[in-house]
PDB file of N, CA and C in Angstrom:
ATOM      1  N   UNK A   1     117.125 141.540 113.138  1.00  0.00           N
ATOM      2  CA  UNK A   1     118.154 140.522 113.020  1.00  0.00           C
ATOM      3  C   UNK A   1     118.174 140.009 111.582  1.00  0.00           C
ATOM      4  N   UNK A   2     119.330 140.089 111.169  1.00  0.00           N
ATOM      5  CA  UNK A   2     119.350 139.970 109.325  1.00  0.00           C
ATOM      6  C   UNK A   2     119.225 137.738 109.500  1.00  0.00           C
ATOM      7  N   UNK A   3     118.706 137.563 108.175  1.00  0.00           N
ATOM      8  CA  UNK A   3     118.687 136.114 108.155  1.00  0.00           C
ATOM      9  C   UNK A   3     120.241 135.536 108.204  1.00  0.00           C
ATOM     10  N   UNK A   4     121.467 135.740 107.563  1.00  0.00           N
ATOM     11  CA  UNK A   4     122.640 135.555 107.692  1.00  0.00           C
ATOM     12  C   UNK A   4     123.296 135.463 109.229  1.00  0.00           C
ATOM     13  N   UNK A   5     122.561 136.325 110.204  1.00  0.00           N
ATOM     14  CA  UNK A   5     123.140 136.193 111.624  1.00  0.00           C
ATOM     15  C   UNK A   5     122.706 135.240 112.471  1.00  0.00           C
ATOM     16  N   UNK A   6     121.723 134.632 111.806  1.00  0.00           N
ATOM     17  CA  UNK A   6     121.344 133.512 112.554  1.00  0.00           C
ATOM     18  C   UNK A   6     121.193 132.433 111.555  1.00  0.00           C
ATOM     19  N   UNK A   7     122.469 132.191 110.748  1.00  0.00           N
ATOM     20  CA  UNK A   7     122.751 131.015 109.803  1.00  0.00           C
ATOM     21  C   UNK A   7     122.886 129.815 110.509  1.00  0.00           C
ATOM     22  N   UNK A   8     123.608 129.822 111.749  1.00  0.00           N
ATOM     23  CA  UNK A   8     123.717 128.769 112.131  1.00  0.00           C
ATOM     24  C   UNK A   8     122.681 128.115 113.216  1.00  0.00           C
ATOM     25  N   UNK A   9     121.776 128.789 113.210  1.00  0.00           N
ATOM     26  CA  UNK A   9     120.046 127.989 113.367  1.00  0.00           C
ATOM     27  C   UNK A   9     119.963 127.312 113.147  1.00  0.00           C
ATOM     28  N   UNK A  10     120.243 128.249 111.693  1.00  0.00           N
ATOM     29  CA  UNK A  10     119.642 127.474 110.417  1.00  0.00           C
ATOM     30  C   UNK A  10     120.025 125.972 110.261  1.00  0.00           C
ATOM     31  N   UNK A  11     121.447 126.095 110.380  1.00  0.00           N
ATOM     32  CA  UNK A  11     121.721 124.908 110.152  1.00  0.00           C
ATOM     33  C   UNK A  11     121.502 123.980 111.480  1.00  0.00           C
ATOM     34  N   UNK A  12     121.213 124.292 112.478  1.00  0.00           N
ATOM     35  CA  UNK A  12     120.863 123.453 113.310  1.00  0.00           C
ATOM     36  C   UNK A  12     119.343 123.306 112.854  1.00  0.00           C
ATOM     37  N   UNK A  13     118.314 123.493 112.768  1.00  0.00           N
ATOM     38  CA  UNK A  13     117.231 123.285 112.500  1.00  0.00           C
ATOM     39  C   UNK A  13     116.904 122.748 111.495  1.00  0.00           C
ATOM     40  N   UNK A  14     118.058 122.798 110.127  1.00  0.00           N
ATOM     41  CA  UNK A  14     117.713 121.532 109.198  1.00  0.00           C
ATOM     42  C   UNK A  14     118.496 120.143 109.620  1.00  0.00           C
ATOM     43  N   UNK A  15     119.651 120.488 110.289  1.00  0.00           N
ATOM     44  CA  UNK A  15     120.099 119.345 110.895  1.00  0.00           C
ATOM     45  C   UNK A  15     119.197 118.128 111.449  1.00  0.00           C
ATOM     46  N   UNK A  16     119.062 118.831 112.584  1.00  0.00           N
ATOM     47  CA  UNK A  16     117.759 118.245 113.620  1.00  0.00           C
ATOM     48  C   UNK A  16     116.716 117.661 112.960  1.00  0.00           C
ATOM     49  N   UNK A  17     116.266 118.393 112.154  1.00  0.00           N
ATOM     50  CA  UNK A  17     115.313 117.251 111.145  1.00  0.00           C
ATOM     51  C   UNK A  17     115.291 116.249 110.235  1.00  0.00           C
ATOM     52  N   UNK A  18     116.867 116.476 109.857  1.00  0.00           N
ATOM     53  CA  UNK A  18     117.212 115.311 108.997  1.00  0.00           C
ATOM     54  C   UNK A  18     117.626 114.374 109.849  1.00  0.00           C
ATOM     55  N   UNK A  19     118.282 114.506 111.017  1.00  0.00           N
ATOM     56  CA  UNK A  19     118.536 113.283 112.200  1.00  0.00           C
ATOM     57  C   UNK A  19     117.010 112.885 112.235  1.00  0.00           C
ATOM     58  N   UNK A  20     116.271 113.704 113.017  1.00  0.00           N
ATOM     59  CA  UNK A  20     114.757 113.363 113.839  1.00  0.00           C
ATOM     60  C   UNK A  20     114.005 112.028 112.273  1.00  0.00           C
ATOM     61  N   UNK A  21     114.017 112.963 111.314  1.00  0.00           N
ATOM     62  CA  UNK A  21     113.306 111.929 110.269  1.00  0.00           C
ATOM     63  C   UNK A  21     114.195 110.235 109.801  1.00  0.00           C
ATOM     64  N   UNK A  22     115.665 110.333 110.121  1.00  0.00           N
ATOM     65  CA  UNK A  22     115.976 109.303 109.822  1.00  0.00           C
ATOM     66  C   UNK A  22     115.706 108.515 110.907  1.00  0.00           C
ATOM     67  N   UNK A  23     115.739 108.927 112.208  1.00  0.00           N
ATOM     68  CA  UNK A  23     115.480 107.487 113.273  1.00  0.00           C
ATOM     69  C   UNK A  23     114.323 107.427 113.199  1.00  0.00           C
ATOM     70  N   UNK A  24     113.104 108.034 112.946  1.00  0.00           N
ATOM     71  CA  UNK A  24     111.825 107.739 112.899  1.00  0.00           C
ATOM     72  C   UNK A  24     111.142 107.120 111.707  1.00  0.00           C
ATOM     73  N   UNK A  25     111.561 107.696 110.658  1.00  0.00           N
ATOM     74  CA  UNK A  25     111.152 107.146 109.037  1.00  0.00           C
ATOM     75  C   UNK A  25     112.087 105.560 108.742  1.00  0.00           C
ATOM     76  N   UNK A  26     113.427 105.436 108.675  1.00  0.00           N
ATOM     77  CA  UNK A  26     113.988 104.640 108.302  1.00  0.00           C
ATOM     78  C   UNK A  26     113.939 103.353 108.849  1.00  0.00           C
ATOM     79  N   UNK A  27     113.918 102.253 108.344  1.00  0.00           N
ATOM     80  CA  UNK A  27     113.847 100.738 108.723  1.00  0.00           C
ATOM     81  C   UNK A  27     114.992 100.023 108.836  1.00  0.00           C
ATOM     82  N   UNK A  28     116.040 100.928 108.595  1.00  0.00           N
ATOM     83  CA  UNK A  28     117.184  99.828 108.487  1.00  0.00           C
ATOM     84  C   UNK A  28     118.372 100.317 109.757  1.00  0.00           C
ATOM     85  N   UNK A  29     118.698  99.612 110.514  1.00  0.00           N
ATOM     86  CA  UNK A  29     118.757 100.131 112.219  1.00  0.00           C
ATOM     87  C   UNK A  29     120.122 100.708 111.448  1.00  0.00           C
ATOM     88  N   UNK A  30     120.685 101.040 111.139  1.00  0.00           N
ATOM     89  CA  UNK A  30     121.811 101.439 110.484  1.00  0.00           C
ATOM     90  C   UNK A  30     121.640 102.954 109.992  1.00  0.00           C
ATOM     91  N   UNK A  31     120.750 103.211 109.336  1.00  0.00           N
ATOM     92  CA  UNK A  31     120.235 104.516 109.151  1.00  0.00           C
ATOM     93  C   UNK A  31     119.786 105.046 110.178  1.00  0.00           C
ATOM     94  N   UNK A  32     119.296 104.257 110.814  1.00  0.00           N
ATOM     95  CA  UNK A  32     118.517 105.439 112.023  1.00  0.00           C
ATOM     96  C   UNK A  32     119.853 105.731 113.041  1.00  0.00           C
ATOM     97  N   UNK A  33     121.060 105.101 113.077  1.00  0.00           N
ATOM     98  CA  UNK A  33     122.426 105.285 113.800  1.00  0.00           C
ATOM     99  C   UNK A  33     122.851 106.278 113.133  1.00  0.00           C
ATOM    100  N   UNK A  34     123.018 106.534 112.055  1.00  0.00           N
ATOM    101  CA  UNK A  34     123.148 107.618 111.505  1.00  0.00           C
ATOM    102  C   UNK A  34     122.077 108.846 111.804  1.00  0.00           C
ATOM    103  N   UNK A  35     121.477 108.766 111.475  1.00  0.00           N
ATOM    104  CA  UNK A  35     120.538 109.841 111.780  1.00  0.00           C
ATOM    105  C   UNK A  35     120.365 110.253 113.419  1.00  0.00           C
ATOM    106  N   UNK A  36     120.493 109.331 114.428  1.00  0.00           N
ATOM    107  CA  UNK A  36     120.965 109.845 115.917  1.00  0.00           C
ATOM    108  C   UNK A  36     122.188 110.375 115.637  1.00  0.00           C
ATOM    109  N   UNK A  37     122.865 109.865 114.789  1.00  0.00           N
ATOM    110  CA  UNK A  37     124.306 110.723 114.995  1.00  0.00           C
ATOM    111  C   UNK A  37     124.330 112.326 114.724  1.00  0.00           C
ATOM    112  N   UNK A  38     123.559 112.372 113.411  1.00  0.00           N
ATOM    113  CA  UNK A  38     123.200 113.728 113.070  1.00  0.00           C
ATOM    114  C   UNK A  38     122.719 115.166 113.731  1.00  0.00           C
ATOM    115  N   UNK A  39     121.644 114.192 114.480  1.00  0.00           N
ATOM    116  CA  UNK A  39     120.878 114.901 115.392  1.00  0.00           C
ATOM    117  C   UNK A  39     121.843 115.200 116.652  1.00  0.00           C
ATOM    118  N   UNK A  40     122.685 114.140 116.889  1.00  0.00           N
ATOM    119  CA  UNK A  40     123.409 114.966 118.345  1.00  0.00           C
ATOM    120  C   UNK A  40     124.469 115.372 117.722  1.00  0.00           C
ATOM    121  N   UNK A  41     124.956 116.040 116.549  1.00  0.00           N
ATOM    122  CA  UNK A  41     125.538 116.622 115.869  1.00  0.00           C
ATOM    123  C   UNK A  41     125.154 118.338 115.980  1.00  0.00           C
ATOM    124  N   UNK A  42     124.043 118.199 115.704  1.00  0.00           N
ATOM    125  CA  UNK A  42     123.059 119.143 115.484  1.00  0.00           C
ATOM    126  C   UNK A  42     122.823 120.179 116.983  1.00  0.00           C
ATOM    127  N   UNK A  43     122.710 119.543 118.068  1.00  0.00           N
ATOM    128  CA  UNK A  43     122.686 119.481 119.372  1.00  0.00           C
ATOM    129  C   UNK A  43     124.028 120.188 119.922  1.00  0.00           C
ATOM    130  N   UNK A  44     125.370 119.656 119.160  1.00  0.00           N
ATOM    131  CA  UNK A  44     126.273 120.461 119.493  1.00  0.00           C
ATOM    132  C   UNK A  44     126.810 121.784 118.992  1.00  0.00           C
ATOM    133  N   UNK A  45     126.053 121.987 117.707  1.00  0.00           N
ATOM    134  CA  UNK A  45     125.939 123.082 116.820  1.00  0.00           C
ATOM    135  C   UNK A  45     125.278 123.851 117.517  1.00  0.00           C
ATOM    136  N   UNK A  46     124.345 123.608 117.783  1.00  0.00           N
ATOM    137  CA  UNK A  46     123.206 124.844 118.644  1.00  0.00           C
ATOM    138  C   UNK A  46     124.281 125.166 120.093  1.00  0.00           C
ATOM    139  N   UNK A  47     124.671 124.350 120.824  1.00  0.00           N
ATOM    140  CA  UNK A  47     125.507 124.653 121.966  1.00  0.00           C
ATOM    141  C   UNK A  47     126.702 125.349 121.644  1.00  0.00           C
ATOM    142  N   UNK A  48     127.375 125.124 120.572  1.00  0.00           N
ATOM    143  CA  UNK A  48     128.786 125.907 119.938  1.00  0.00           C
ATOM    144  C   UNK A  48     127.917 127.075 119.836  1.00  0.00           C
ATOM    145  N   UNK A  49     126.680 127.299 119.105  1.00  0.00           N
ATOM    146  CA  UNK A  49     126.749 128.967 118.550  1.00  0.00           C
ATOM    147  C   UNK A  49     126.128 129.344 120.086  1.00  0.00           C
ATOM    148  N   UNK A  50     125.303 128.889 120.742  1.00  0.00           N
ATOM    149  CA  UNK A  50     125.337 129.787 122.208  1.00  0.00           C
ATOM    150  C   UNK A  50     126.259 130.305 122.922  1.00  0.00           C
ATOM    151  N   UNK A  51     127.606 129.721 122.973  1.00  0.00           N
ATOM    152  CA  UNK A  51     128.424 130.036 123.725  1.00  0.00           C
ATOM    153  C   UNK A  51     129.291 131.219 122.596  1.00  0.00           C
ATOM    154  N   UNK A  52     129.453 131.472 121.479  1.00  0.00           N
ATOM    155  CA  UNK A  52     129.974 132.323 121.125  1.00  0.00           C
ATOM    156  C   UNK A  52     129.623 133.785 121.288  1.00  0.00           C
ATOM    157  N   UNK A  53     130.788 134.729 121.685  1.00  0.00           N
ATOM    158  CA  UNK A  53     130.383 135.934 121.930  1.00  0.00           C
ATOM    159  C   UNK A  53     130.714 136.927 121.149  1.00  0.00           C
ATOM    160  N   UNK A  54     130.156 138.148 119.716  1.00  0.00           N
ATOM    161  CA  UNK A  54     131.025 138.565 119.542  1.00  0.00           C
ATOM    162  C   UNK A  54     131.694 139.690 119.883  1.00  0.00           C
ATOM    163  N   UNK A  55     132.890 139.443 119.432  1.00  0.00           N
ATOM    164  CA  UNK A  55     134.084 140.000 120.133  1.00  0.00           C
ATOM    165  C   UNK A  55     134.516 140.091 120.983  1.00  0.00           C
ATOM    166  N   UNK A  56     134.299 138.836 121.762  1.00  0.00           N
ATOM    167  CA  UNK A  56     134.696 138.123 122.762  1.00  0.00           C
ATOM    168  C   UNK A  56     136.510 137.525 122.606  1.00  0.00           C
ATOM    169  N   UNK A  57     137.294 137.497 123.555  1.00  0.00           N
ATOM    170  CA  UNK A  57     138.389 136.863 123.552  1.00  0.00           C
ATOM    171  C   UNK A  57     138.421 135.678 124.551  1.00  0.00           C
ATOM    172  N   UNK A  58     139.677 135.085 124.238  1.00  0.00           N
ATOM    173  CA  UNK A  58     139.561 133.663 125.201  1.00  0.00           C
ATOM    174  C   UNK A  58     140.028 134.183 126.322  1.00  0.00           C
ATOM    175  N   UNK A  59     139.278 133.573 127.549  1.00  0.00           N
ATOM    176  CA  UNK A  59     139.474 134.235 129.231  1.00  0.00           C
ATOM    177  C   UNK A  59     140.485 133.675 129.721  1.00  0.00           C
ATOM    178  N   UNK A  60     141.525 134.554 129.088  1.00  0.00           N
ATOM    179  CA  UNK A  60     143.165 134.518 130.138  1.00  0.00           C
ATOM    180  C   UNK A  60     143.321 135.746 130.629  1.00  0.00           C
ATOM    181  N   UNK A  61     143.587 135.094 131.259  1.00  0.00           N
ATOM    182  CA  UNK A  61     144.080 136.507 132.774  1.00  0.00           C
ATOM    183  C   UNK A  61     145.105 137.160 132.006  1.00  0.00           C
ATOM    184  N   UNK A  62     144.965 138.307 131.836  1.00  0.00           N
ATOM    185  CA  UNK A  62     146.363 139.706 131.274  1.00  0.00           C
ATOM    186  C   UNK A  62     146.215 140.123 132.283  1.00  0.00           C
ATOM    187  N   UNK A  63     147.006 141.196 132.469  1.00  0.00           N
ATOM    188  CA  UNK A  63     147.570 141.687 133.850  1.00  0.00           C
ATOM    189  C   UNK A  63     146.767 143.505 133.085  1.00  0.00           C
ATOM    190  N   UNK A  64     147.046 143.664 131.913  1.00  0.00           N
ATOM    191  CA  UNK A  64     146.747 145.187 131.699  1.00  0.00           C
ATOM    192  C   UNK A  64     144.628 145.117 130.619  1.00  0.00           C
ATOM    193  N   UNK A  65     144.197 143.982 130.830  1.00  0.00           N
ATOM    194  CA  UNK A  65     142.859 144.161 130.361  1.00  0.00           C
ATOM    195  C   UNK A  65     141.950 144.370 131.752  1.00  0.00           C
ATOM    196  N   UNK A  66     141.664 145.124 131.425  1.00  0.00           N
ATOM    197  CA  UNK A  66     140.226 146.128 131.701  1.00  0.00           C
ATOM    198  C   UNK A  66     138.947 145.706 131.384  1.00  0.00           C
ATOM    199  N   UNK A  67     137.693 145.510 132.134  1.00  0.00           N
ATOM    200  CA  UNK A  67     136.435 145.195 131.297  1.00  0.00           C
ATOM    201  C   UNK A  67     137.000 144.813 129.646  1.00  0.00           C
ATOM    202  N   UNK A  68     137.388 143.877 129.757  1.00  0.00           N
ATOM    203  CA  UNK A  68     137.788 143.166 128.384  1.00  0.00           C
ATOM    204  C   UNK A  68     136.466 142.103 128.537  1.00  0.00           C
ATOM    205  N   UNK A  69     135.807 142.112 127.254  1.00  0.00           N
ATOM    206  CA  UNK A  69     134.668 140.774 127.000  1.00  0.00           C
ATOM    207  C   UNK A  69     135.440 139.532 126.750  1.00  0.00           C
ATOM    208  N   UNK A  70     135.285 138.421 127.233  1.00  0.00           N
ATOM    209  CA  UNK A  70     135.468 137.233 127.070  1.00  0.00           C
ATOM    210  C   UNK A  70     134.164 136.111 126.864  1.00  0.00           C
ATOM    211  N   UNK A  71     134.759 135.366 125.691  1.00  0.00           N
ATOM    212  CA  UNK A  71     133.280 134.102 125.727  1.00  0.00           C
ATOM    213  C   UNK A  71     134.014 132.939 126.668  1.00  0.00           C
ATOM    214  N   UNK A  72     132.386 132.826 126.739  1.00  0.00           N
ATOM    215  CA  UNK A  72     132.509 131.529 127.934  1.00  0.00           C
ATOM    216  C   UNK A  72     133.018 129.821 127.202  1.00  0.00           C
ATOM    217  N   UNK A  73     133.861 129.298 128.021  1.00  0.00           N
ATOM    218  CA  UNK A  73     134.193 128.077 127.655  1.00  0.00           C
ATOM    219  C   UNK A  73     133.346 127.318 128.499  1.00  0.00           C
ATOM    220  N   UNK A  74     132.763 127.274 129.136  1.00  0.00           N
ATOM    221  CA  UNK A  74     131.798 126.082 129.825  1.00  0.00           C
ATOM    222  C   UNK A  74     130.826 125.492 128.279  1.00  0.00           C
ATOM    223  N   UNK A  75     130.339 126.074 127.482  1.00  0.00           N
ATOM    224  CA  UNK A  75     130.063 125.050 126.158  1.00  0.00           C
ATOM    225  C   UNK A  75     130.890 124.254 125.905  1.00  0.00           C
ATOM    226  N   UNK A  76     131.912 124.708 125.133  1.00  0.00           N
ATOM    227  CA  UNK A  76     132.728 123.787 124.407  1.00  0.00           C
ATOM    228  C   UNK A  76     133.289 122.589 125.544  1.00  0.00           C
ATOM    229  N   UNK A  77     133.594 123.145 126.632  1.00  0.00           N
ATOM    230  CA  UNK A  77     133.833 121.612 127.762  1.00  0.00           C
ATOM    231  C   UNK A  77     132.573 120.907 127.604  1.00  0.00           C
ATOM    232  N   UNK A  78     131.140 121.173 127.964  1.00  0.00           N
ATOM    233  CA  UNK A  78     129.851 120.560 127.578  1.00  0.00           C
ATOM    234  C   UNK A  78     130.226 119.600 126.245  1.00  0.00           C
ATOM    235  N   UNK A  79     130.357 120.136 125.458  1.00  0.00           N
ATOM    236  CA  UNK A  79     130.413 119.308 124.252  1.00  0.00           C
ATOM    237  C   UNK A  79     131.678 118.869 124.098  1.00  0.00           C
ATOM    238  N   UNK A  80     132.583 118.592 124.419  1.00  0.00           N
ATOM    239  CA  UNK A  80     133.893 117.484 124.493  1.00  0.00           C
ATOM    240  C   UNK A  80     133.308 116.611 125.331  1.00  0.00           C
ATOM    241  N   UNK A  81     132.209 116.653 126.361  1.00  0.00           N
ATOM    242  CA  UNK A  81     131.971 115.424 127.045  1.00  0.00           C
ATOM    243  C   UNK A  81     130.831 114.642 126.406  1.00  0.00           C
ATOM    244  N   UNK A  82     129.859 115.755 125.562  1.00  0.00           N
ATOM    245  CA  UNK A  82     128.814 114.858 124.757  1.00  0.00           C
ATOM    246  C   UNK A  82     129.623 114.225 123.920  1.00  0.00           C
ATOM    247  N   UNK A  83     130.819 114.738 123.102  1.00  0.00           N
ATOM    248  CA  UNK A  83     130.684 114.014 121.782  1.00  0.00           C
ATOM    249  C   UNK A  83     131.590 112.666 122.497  1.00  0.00           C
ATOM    250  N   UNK A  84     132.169 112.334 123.373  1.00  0.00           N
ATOM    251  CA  UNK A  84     132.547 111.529 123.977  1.00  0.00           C
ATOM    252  C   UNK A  84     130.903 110.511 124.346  1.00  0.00           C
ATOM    253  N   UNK A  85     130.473 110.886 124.980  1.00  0.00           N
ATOM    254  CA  UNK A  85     129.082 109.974 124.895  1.00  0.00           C
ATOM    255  C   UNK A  85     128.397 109.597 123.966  1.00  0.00           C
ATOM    256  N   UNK A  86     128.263 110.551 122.338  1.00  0.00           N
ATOM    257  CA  UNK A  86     128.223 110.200 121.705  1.00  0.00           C
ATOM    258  C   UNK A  86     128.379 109.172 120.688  1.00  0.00           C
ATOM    259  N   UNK A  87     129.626 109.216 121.049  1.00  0.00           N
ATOM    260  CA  UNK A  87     130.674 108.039 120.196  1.00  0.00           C
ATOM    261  C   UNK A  87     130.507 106.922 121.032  1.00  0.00           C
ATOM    262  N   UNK A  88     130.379 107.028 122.331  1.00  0.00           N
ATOM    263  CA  UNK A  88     130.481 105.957 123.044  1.00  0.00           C
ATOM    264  C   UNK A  88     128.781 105.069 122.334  1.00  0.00           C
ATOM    265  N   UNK A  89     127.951 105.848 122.661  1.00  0.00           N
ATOM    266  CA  UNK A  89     126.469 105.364 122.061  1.00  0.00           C
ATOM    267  C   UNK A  89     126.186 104.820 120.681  1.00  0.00           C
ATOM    268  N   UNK A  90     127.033 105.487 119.783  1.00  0.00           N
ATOM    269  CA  UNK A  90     127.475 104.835 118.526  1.00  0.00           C
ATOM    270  C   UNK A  90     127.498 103.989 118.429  1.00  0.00           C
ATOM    271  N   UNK A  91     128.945 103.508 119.260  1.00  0.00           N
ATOM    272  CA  UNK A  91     129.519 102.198 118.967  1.00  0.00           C
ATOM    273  C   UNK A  91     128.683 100.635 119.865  1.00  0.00           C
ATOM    274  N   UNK A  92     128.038 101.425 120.846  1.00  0.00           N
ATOM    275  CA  UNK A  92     127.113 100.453 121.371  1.00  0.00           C
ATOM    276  C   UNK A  92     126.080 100.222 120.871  1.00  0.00           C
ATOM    277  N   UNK A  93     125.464 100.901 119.702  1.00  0.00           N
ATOM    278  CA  UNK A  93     124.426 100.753 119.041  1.00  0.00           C
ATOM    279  C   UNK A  93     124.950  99.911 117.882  1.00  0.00           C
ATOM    280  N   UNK A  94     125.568 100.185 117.535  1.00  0.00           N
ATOM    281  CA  UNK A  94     126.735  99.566 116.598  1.00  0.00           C
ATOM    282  C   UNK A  94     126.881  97.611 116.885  1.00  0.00           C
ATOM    283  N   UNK A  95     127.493  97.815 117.986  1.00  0.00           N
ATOM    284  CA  UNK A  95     127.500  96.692 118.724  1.00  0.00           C
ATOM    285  C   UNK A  95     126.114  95.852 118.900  1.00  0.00           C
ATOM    286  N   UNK A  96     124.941  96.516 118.710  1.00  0.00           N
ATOM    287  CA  UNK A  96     123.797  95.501 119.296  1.00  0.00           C
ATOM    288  C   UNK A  96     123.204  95.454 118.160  1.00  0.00           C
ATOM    289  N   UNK A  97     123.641  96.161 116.597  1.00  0.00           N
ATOM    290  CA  UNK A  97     123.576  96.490 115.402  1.00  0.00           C
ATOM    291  C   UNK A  97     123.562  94.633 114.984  1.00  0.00           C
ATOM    292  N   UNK A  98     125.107  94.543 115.266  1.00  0.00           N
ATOM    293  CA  UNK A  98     125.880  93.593 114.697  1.00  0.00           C
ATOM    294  C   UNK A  98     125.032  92.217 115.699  1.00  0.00           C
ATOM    295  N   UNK A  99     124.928  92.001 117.039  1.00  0.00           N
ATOM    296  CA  UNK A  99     124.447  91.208 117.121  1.00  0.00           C
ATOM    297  C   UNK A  99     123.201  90.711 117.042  1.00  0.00           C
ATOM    298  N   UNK A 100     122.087  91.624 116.413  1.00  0.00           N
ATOM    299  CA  UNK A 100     120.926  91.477 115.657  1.00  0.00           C
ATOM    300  C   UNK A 100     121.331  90.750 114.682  1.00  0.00           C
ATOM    301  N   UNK A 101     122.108  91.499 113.565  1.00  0.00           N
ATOM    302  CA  UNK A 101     122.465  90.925 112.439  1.00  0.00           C
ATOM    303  C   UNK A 101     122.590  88.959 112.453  1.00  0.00           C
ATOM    304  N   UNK A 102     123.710  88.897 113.814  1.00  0.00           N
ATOM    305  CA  UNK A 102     124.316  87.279 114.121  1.00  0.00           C
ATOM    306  C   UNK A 102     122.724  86.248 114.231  1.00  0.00           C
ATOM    307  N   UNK A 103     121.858  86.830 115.285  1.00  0.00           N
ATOM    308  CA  UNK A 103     120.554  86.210 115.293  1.00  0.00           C
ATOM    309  C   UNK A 103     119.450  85.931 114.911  1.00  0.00           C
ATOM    310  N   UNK A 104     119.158  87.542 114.147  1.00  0.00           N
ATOM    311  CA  UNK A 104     118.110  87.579 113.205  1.00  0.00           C
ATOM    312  C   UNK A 104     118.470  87.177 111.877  1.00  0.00           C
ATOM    313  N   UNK A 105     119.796  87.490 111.468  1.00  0.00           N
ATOM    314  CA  UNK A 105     119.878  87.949 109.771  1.00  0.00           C
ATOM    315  C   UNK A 105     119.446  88.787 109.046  1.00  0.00           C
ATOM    316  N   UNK A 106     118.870  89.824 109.358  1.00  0.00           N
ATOM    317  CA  UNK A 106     118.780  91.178 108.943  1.00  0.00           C
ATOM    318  C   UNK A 106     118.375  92.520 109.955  1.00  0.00           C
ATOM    319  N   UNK A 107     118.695  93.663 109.577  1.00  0.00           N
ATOM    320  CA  UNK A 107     118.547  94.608 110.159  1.00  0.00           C
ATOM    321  C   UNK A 107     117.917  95.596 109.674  1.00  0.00           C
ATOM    322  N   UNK A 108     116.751  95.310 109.175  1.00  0.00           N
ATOM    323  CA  UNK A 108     115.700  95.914 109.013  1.00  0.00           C
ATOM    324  C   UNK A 108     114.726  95.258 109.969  1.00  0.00           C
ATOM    325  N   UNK A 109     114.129  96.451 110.338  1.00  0.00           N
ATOM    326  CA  UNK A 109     113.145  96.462 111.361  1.00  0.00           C
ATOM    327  C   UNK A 109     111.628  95.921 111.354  1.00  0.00           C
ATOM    328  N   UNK A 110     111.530  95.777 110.323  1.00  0.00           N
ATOM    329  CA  UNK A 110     110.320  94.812 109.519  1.00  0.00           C
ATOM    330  C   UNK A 110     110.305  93.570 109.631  1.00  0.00           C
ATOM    331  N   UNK A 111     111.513  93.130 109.134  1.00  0.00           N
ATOM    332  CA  UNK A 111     111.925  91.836 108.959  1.00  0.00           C
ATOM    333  C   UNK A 111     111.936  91.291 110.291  1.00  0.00           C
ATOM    334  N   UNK A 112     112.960  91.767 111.500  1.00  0.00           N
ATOM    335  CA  UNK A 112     112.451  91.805 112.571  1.00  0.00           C
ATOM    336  C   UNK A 112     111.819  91.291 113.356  1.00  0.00           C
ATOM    337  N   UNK A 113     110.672  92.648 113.216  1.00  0.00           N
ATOM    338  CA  UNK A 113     109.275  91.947 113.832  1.00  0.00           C
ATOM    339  C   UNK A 113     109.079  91.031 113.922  1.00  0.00           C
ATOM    340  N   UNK A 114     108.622  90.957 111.643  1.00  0.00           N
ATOM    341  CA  UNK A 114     107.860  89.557 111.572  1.00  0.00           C
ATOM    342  C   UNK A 114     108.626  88.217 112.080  1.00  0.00           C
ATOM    343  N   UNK A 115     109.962  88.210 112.199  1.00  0.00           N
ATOM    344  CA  UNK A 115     110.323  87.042 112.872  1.00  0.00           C
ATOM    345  C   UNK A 115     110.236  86.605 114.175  1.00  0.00           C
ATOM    346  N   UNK A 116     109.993  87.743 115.197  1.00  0.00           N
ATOM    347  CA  UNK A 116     109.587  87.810 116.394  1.00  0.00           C
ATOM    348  C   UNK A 116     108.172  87.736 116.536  1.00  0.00           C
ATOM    349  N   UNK A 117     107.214  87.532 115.902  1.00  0.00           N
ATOM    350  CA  UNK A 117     105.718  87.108 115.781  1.00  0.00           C
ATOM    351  C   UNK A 117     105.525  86.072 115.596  1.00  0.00           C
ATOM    352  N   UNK A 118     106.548  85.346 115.139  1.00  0.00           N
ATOM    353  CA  UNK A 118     106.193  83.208 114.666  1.00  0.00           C
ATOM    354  C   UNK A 118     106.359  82.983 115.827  1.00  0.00           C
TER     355      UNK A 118
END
């Protein structure tokens, strides 16, 4: 298997790590929303290249194909419903983003704490 045929590993596997390291490394709840975003970015990349077949066509019924290969659409429906959850998780993170911000006054995760320790 040449390295080029499995480029898009690739890019899922640096993906995934640049998500995985921002919600884990970063302090500022804002970055790490980003970096979940990445990562289930990443998540749908790996699911797009599974479902591709090549030389596969899209599965419509012709009346004159024969053992014709078709790729499967059950991925791409999969992932129109993640990135819908996705976004939805976003914006609720988003949302509890902002009302940290209203109570604490900052959104760093440090800061935080230490105010939740007095």
């Amino acid at each position: 298997m040449q390295v080029l045929g499995i480029f898009y590993y690739w890019v899922f596997a640096i993906l995934l790590m640049i998500g995985f390291y921002a919600v884990v490394a970063k302090i500022n709840l804002v970055k790490k929303l980003i970096g979940l975003s990445i990562f289930q970015s990443a998540v749908f990349l790996l699911y797009l290249t599974m479902g591709k077949v090549t030389g596969g066509t899209a599965p419509i019924y012709q009346d004159d194909a024969v053992n014709q290969l078709f790729s499967n659409p059950l991925p791409q429906v999969l992932i129109l419903t993640a990135i819908v959850v996705g976004i939805s998780t976003t914006a609720l993170g988003l949302g509890i983003v902002v009302r940290i911000k209203e109570e604490y006054g900052s959104i760093e995760e440090q800061e935080i704490q230490e105010i939740d320790r007095r």
